[in-house]
C-alpha atoms as a PDB file:
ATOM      1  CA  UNK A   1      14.166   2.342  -8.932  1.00  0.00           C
ATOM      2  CA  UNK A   2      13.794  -0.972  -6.979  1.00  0.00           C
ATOM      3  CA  UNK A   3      13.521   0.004  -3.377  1.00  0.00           C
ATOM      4  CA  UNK A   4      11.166  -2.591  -1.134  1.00  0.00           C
ATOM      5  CA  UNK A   5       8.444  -0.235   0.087  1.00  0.00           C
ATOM      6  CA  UNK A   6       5.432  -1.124   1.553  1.00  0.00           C
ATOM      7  CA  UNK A   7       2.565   1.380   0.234  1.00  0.00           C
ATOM      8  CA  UNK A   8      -0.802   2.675   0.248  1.00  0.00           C
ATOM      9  CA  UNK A   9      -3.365   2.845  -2.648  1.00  0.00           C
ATOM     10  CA  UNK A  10      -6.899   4.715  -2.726  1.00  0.00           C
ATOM     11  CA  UNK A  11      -9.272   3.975  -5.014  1.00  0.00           C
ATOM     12  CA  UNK A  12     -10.756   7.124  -6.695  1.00  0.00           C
ATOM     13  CA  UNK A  13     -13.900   5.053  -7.423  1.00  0.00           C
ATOM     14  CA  UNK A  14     -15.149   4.507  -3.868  1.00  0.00           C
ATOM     15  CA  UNK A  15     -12.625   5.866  -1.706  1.00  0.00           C
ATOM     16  CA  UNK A  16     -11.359   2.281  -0.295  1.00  0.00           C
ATOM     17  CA  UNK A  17      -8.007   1.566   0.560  1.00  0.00           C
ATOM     18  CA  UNK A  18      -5.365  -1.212  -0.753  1.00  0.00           C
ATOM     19  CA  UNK A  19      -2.425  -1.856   1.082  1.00  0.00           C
ATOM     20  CA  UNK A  20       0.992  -3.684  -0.718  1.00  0.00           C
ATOM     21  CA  UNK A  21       4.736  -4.109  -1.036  1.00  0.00           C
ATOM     22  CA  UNK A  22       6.960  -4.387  -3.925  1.00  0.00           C
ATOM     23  CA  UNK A  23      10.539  -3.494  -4.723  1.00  0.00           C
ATOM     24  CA  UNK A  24       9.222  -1.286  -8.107  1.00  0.00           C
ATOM     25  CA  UNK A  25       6.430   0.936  -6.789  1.00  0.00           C
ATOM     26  CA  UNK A  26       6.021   1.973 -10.798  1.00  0.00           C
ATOM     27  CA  UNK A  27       5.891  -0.976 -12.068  1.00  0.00           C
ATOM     28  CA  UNK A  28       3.214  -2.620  -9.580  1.00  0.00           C
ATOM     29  CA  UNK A  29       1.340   0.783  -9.678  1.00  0.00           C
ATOM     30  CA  UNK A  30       0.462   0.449 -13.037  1.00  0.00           C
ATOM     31  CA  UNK A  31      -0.063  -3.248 -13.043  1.00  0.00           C
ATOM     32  CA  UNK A  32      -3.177  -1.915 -10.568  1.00  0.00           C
ATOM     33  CA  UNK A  33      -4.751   0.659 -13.020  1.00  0.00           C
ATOM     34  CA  UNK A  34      -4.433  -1.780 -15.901  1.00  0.00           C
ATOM     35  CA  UNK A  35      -6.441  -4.053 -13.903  1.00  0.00           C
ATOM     36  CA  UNK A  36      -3.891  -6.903 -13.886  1.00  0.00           C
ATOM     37  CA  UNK A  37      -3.969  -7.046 -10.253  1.00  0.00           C
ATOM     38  CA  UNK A  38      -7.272  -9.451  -9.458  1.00  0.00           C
ATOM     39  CA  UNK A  39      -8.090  -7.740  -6.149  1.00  0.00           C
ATOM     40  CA  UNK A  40      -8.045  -3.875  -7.229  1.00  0.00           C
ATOM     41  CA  UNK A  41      -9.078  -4.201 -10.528  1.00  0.00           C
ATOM     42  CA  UNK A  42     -12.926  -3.322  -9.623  1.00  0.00           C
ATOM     43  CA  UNK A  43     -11.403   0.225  -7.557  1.00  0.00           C
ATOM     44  CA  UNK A  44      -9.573   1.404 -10.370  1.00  0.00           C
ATOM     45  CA  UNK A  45      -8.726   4.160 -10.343  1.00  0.00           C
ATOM     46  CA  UNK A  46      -5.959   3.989  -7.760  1.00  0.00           C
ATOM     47  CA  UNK A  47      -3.704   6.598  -6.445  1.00  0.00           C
ATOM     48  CA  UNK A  48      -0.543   6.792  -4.243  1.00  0.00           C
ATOM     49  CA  UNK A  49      -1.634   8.196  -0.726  1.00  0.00           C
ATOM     50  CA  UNK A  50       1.876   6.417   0.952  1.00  0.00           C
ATOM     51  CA  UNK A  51       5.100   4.785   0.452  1.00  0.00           C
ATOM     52  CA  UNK A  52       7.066   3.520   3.551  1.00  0.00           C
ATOM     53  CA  UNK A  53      10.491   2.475   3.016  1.00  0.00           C
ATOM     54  CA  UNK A  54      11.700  -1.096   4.430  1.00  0.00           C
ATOM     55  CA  UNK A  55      15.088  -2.683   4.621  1.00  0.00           C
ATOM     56  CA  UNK A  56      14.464  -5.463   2.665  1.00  0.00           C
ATOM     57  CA  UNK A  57      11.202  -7.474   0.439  1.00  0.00           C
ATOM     58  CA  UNK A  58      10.883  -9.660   2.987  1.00  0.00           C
ATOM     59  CA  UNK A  59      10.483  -7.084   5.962  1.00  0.00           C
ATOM     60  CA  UNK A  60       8.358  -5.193   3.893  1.00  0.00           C
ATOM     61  CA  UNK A  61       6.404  -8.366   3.235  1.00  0.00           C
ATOM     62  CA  UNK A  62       6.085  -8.766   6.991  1.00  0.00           C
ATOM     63  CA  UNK A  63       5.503  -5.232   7.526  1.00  0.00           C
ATOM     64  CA  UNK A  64       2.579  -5.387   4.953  1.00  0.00           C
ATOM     65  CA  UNK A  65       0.632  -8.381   6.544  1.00  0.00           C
ATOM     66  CA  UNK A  66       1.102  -6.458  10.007  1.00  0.00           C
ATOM     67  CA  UNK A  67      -0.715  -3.791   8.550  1.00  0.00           C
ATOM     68  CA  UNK A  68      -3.458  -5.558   6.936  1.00  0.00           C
ATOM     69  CA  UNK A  69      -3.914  -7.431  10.114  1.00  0.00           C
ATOM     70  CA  UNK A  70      -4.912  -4.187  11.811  1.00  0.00           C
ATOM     71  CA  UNK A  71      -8.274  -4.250   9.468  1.00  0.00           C
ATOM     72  CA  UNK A  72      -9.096  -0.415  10.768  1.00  0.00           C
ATOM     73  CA  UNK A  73      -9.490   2.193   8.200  1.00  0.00           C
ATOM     74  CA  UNK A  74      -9.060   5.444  10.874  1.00  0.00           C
ATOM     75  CA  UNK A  75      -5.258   3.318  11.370  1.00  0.00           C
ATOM     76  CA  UNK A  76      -4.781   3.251   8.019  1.00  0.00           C
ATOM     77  CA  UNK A  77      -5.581   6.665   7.793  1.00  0.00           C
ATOM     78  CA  UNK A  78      -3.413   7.961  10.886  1.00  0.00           C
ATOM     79  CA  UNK A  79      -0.423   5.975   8.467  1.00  0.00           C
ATOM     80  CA  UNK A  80      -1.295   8.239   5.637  1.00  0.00           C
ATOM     81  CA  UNK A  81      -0.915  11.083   7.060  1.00  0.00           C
ATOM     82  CA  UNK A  82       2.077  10.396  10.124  1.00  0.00           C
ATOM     83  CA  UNK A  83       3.736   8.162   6.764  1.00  0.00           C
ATOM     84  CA  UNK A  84       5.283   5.847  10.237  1.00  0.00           C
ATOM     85  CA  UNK A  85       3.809   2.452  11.063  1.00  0.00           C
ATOM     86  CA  UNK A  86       1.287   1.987  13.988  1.00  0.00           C
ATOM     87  CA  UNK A  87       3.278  -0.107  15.564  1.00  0.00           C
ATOM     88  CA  UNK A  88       6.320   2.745  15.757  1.00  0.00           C
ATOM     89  CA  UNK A  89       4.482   5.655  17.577  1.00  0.00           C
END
C-alpha cells in the first residue's frame, strides 16, 4: 500500500534506532534487511517499532528531518510508545 509514513526502525543487533519516510513501508523495509540501504546495513537486523502516518511525502519528509534533528534517544523512545510526534503533545 503506498501511504507516506514516517517510521521507526530498531536494530536487533545493538539496539540503535533508524528513523525514515517512504510511501511503501514494505518495500523500504526490506531494502534495510537486505542491506541495500548504506546507513543500516551494519544494524541489520531491523524491526518496525513505529509508523506515523503523514499527509503527503513531502510532509513526511519534513516531519522526518524534524525528528532526526531532535538527536535524543529517550524522545525517540517517548514516540515509540505515545506513536504522536514530540512536537504534538
Amino acid at each position: 500500500m503506498k501511504r507516506p509514513v514516517v517510521y521507526i526502525l530498531q536494530s536487533k543487533k545493538n539496539n540503535r534506532f533508524y528513523i525514515g519516510s517512504t510511501n511503501s513501508l514494505e518495500r523500504r523495509l526490506k531494502q534495510h534487511n537486505e542491506g541495500l540501504v548504506i546507513s543500516t546495513k551494519n544494524i541489520r537486523p531491523l524491526e518496525i517499532k513505529a509508523i506515523l502516518p503523514c499527509v503527503t511525502i513531502e510532509k513526511a519528509r519534513i516531519c522526518e528531518h524534524r525528528l532526526k534533528s531532535y538527536k535524543s534517544k529517550k524522545i525517540v523512545e517517548k514516540v515509540i510508545i505515545s506513536k504522536i510526534f514530540p512536537w504534538n503533545y
